[in-house]
PDB file of N, CA and C in Angstrom:
ATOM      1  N   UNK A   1      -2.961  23.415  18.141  1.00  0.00           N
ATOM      2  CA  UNK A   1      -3.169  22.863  19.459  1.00  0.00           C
ATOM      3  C   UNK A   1      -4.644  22.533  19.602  1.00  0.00           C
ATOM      4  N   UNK A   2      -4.746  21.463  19.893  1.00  0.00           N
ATOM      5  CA  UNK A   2      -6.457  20.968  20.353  1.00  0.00           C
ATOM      6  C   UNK A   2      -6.463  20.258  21.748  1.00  0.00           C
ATOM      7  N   UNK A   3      -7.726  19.400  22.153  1.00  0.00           N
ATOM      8  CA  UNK A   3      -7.592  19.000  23.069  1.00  0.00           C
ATOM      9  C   UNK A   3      -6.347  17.609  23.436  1.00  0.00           C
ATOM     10  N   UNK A   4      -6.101  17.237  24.293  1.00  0.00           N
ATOM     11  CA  UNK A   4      -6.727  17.916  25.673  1.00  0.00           C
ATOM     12  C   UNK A   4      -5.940  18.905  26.122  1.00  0.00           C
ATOM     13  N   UNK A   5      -5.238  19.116  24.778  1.00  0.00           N
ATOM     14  CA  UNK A   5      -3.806  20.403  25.632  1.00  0.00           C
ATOM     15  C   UNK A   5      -4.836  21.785  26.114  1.00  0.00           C
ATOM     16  N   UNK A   6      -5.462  22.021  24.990  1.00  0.00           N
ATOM     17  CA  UNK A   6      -6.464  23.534  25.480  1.00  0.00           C
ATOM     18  C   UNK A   6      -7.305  23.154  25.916  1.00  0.00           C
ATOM     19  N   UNK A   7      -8.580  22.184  25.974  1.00  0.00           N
ATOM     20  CA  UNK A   7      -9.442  21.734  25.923  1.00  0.00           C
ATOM     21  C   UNK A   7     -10.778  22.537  25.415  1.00  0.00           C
ATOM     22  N   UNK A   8     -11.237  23.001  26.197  1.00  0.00           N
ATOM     23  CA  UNK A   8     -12.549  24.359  25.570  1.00  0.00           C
ATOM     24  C   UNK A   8     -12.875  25.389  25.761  1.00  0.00           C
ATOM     25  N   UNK A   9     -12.335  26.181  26.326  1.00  0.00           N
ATOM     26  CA  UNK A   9     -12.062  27.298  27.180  1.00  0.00           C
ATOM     27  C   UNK A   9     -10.803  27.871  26.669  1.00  0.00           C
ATOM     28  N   UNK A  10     -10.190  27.776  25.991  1.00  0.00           N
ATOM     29  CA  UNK A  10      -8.404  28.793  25.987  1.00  0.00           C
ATOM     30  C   UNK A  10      -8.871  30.216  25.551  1.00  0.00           C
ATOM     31  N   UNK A  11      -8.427  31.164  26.102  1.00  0.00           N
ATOM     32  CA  UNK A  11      -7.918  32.432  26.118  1.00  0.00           C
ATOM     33  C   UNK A  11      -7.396  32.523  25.129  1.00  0.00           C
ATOM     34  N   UNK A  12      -6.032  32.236  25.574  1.00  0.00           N
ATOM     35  CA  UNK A  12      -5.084  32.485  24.415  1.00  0.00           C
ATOM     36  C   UNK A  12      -4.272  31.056  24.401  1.00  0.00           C
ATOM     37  N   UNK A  13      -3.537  31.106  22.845  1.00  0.00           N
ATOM     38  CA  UNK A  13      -2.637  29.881  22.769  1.00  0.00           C
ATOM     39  C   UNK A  13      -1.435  29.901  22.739  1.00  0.00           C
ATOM     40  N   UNK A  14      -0.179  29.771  22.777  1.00  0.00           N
ATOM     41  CA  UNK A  14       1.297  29.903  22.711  1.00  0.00           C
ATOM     42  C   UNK A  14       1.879  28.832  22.357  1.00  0.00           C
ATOM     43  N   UNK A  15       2.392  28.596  21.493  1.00  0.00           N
ATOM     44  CA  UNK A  15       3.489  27.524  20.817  1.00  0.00           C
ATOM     45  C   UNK A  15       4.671  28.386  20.856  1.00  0.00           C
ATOM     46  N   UNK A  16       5.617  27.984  21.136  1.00  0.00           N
ATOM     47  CA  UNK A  16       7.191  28.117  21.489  1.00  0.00           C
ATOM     48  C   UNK A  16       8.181  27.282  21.173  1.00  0.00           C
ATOM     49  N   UNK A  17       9.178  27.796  20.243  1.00  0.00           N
ATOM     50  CA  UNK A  17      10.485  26.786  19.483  1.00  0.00           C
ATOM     51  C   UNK A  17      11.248  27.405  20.200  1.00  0.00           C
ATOM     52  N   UNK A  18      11.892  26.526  21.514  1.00  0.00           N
ATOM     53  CA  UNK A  18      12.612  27.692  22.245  1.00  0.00           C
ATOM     54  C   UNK A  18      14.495  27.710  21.688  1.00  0.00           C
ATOM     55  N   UNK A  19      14.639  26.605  19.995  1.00  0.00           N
ATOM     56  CA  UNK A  19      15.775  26.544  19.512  1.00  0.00           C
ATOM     57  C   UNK A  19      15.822  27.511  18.374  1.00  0.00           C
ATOM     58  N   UNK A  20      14.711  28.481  17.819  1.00  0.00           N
ATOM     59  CA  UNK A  20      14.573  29.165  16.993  1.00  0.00           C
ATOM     60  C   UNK A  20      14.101  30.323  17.466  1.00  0.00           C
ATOM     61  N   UNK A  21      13.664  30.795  19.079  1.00  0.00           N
ATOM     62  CA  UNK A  21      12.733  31.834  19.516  1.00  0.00           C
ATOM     63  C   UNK A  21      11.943  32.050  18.355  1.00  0.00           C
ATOM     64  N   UNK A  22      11.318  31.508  17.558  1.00  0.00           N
ATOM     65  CA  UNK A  22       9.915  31.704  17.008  1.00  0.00           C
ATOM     66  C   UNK A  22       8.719  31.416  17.830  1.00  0.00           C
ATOM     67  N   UNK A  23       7.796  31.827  18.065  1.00  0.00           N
ATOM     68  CA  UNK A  23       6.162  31.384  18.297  1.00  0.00           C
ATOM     69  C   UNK A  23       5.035  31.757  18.035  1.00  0.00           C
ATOM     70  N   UNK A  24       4.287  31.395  18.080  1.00  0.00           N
ATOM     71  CA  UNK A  24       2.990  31.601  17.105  1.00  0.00           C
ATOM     72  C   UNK A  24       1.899  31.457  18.516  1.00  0.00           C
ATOM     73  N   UNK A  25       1.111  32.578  17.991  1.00  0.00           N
ATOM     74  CA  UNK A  25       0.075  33.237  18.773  1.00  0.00           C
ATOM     75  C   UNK A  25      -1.017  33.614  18.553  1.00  0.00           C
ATOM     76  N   UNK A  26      -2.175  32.782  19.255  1.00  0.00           N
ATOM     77  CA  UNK A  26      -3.537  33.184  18.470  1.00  0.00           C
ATOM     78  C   UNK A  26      -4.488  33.111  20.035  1.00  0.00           C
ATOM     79  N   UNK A  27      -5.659  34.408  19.689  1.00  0.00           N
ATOM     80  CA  UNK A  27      -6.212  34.738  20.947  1.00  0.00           C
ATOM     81  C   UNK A  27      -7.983  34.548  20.693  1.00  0.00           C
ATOM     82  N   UNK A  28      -8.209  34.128  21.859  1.00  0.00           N
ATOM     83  CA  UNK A  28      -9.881  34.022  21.533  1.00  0.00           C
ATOM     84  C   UNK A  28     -10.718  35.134  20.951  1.00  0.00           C
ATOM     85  N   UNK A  29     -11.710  35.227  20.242  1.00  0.00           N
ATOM     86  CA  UNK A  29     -12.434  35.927  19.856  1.00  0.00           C
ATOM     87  C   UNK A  29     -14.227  35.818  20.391  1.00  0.00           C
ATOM     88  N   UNK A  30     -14.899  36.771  19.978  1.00  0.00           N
ATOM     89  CA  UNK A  30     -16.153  36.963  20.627  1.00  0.00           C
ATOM     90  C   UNK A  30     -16.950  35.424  20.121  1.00  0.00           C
ATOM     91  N   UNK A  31     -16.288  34.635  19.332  1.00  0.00           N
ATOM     92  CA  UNK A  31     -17.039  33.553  19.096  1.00  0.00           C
ATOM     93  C   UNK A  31     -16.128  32.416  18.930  1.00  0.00           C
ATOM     94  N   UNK A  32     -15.010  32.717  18.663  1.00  0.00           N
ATOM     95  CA  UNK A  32     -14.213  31.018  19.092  1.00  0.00           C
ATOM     96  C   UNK A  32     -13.100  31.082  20.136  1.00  0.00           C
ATOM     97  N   UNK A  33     -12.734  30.065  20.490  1.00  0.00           N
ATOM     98  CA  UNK A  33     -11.775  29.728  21.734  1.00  0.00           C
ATOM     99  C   UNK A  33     -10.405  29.622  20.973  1.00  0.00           C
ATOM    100  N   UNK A  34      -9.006  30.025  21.683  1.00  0.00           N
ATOM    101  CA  UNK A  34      -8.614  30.829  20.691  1.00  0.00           C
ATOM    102  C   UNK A  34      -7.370  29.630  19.538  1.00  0.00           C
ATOM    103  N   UNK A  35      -7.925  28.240  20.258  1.00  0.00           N
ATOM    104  CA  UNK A  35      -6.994  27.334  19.763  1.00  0.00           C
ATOM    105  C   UNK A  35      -7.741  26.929  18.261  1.00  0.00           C
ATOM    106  N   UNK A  36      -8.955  27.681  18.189  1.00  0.00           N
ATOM    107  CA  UNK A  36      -9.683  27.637  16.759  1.00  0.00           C
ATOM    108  C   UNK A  36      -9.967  28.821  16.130  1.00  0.00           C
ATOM    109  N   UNK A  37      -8.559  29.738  16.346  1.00  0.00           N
ATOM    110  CA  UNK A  37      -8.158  31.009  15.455  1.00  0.00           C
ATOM    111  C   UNK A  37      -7.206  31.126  14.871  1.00  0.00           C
ATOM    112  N   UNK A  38      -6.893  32.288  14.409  1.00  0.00           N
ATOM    113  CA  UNK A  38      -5.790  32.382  13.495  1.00  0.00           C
ATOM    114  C   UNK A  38      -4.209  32.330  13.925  1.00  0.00           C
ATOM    115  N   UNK A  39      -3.351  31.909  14.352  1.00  0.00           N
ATOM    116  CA  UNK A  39      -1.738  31.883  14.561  1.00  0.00           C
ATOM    117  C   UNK A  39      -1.060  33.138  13.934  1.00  0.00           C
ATOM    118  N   UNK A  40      -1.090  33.886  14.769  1.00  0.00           N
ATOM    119  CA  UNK A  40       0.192  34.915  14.613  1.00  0.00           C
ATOM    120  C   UNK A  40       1.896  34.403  14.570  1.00  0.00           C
ATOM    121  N   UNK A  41       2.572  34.366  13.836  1.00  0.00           N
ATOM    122  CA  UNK A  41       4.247  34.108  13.821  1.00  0.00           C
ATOM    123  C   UNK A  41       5.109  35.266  14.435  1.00  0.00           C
ATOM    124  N   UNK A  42       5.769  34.885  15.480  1.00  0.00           N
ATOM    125  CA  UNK A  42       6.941  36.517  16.096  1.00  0.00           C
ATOM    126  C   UNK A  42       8.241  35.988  16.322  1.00  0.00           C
ATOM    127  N   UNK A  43       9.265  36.351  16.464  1.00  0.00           N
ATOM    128  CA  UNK A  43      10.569  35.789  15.996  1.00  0.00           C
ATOM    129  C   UNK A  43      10.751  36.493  17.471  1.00  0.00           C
ATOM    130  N   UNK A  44      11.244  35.967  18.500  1.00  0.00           N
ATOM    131  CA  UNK A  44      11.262  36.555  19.823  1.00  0.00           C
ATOM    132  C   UNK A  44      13.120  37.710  19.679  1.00  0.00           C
ATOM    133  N   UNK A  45      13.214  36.840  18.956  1.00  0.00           N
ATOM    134  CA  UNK A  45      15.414  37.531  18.824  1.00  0.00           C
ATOM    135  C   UNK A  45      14.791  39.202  18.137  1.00  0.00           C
ATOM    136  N   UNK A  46      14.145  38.999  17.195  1.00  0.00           N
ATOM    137  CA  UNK A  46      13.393  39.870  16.612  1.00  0.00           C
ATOM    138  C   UNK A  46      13.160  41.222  16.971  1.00  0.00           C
ATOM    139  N   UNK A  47      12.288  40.819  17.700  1.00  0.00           N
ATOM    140  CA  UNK A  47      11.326  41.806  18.718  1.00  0.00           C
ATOM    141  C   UNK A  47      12.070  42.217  19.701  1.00  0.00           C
ATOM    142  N   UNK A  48      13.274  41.518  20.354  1.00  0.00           N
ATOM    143  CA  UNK A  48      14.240  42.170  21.189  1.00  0.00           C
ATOM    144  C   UNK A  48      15.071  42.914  20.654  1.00  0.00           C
ATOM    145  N   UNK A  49      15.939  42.800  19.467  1.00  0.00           N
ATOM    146  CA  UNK A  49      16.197  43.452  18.381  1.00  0.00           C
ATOM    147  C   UNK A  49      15.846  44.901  18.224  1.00  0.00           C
ATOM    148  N   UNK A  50      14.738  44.903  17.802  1.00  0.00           N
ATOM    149  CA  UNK A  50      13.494  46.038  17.132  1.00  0.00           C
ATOM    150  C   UNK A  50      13.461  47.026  18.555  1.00  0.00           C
ATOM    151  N   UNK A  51      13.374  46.673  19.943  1.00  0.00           N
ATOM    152  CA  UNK A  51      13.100  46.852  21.088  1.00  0.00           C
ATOM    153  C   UNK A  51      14.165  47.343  21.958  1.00  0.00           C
ATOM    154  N   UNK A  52      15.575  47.379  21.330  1.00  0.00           N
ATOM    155  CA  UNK A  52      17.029  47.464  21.661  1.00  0.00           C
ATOM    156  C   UNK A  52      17.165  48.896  21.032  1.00  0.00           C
ATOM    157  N   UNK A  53      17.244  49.077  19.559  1.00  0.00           N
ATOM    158  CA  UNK A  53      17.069  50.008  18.854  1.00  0.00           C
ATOM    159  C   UNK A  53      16.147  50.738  19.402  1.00  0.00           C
ATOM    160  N   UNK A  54      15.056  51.051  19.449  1.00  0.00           N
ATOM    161  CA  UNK A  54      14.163  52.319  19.575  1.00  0.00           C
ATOM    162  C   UNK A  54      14.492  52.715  20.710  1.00  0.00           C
ATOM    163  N   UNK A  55      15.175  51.983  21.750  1.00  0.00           N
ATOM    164  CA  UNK A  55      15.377  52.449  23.486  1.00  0.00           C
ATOM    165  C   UNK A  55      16.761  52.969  23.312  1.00  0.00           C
ATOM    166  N   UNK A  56      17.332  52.697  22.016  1.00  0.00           N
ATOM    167  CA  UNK A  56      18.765  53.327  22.100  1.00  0.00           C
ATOM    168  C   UNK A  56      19.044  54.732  21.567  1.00  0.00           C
ATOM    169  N   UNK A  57      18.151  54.959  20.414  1.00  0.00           N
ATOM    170  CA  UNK A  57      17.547  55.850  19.476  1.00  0.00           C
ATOM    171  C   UNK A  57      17.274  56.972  20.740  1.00  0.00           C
ATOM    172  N   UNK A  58      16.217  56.877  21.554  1.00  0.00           N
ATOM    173  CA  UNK A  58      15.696  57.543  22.435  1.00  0.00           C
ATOM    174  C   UNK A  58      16.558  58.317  23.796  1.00  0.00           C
ATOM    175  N   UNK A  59      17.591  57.568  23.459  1.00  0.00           N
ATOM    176  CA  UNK A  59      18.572  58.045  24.662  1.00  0.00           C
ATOM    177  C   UNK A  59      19.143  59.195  24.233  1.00  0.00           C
TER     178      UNK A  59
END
């Protein structure tokens, strides 16, 4: 993602495949803005998944 979607200032970035719940995630750092960092990949089905289990485990 570059401008003018973030422009110069982003926080953080979010890309979203909302036909795959994949997205990729990258956050500013003490020296770049965060659409000129690294992309994290998270599988959203995933993480609900992973997040289903441990709350079920716990019961």
């Amino acid at each position: 993602m570059d401008k003018p979607v973030c422009m110069n200032s982003n926080i953080q970035s979010v890309l979203f495949a909302p036909d795959t719940l994949d997205f990729w995630v990258a956050n500013a750092d003490s020296e770049n803005v965060a659409s000129h960092t690294r992309y994290t990949h998270y599988n959203l089905r995933e993480l609900l998944d992973k997040d289903s289990l441990t709350t079920a485990s716990a019961d």
